[in-house]
C-alpha atoms as a PDB file:
ATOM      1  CA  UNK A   1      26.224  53.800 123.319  1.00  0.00           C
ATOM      2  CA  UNK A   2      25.832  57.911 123.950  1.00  0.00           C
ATOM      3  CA  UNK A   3      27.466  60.175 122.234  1.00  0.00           C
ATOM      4  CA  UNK A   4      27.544  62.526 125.068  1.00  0.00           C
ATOM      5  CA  UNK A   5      30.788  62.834 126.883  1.00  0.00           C
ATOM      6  CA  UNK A   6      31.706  60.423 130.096  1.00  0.00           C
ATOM      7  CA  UNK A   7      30.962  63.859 132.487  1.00  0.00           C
ATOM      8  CA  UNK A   8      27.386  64.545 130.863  1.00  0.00           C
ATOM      9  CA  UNK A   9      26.948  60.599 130.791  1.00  0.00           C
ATOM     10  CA  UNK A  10      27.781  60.669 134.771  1.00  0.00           C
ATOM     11  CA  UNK A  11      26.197  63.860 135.475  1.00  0.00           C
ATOM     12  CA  UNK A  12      22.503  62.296 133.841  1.00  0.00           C
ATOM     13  CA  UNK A  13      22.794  59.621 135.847  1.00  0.00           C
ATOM     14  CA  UNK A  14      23.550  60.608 138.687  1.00  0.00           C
ATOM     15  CA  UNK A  15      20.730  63.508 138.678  1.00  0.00           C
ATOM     16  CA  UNK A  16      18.046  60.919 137.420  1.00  0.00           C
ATOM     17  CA  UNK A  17      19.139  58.146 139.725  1.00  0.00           C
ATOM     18  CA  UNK A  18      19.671  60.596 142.742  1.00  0.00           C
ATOM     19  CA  UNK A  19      17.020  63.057 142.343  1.00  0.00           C
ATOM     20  CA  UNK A  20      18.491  66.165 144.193  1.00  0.00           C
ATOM     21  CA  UNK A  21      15.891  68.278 145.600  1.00  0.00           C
ATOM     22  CA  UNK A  22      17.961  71.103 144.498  1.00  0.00           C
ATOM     23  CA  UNK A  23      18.172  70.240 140.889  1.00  0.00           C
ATOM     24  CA  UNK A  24      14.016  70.039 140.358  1.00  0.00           C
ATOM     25  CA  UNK A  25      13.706  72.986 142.406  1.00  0.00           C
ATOM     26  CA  UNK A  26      15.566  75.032 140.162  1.00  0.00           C
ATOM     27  CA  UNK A  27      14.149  73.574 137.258  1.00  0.00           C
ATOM     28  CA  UNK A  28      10.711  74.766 138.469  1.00  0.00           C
ATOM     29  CA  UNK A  29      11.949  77.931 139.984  1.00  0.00           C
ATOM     30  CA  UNK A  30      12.876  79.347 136.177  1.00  0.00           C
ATOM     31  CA  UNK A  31       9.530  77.956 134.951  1.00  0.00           C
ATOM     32  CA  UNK A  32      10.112  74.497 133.863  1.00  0.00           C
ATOM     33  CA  UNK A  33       8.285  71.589 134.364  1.00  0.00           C
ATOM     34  CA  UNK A  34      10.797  68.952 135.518  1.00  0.00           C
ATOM     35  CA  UNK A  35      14.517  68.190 134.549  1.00  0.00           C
ATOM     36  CA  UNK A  36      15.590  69.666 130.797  1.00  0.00           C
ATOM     37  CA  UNK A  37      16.702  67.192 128.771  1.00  0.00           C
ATOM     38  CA  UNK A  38      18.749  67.564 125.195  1.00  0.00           C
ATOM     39  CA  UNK A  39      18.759  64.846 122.630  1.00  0.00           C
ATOM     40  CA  UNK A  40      21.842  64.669 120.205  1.00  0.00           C
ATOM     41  CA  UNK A  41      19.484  65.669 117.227  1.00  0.00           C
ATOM     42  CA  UNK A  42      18.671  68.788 118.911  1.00  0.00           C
ATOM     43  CA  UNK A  43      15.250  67.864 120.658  1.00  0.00           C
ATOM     44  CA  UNK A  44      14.469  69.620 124.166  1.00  0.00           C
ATOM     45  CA  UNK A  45      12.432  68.197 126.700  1.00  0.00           C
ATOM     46  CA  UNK A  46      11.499  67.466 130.417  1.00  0.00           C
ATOM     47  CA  UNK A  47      11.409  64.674 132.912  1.00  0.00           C
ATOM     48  CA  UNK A  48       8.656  65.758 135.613  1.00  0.00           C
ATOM     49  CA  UNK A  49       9.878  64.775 139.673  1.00  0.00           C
ATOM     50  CA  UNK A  50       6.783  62.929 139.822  1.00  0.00           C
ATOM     51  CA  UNK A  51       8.029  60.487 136.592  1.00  0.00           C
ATOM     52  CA  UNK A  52      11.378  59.649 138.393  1.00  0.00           C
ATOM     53  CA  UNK A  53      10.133  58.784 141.515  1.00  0.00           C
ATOM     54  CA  UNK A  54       7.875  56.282 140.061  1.00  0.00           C
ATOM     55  CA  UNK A  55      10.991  54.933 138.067  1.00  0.00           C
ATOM     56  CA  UNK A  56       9.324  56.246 134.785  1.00  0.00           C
ATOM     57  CA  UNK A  57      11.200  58.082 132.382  1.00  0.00           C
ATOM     58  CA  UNK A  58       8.907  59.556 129.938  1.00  0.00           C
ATOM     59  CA  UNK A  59      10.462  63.035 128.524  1.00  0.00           C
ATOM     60  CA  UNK A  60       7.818  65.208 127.185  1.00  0.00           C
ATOM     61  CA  UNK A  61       8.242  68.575 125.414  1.00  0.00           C
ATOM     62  CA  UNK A  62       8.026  71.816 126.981  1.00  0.00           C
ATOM     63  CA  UNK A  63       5.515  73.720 124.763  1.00  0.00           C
ATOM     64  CA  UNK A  64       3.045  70.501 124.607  1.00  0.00           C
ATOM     65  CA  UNK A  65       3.821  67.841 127.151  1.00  0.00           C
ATOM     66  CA  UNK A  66       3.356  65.687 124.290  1.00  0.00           C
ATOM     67  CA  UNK A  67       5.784  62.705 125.139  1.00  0.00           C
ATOM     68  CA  UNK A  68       8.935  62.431 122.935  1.00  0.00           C
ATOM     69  CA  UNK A  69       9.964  59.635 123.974  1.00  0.00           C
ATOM     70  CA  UNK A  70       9.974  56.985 127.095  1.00  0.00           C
ATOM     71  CA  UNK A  71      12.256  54.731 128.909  1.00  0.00           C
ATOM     72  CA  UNK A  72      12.001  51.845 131.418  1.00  0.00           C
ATOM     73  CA  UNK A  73      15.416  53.028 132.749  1.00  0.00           C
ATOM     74  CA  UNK A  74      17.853  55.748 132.437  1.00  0.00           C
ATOM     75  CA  UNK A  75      20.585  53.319 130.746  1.00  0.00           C
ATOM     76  CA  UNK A  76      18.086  52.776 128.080  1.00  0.00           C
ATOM     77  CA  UNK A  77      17.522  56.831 128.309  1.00  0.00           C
ATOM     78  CA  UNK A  78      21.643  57.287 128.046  1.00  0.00           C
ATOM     79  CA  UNK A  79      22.113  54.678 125.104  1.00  0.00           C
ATOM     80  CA  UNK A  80      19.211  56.232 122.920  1.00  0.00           C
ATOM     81  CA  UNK A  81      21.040  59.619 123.251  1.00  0.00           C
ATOM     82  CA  UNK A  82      19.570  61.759 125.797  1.00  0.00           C
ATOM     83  CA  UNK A  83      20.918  63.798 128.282  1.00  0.00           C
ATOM     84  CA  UNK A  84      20.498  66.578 131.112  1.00  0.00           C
ATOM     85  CA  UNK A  85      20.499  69.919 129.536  1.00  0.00           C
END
């Protein structure tokens, strides 16, 4: 169960299931690598286009790219507390 509200909770899944063009091209236009992600504990990362098309949800840190953490699904992603940024 998140702890995000129902919006954020919607608005994750509907940008990871949906992948709008608009969304990853603004991400990259201000220098990021892929979707920002915030975890309730305070941890920032990214989801790369790439990773979501292939149904892979691996959220890796912006400084490192080391991963943080990975899903098989974006329920799984949801219930363990992340969420778009």
């Amino acid at each position: 169960m998140s702890s995000w509200s129902k919006s954020l909770v919607k608005q994750t899944r509907d940008i990871l299931d949906n992948l709008p063009v608009e969304v990853f091209y603004f991400a990259e236009k201000i220098g990021h690598k892929g979707v920002c992600l915030q975890h309730a504990d305070g941890r920032k990362g990214y989801i790369s286009l790439n990773d979501c098309m292939d149904d892979q949800y691996t959220i890796r840190s912006h400084e490192t790219d080391e991963i943080l953490a990975d899903f098989k699904n974006v329920d799984a992603l949801i219930a363990a507390d992340w969420a778009v940024d």
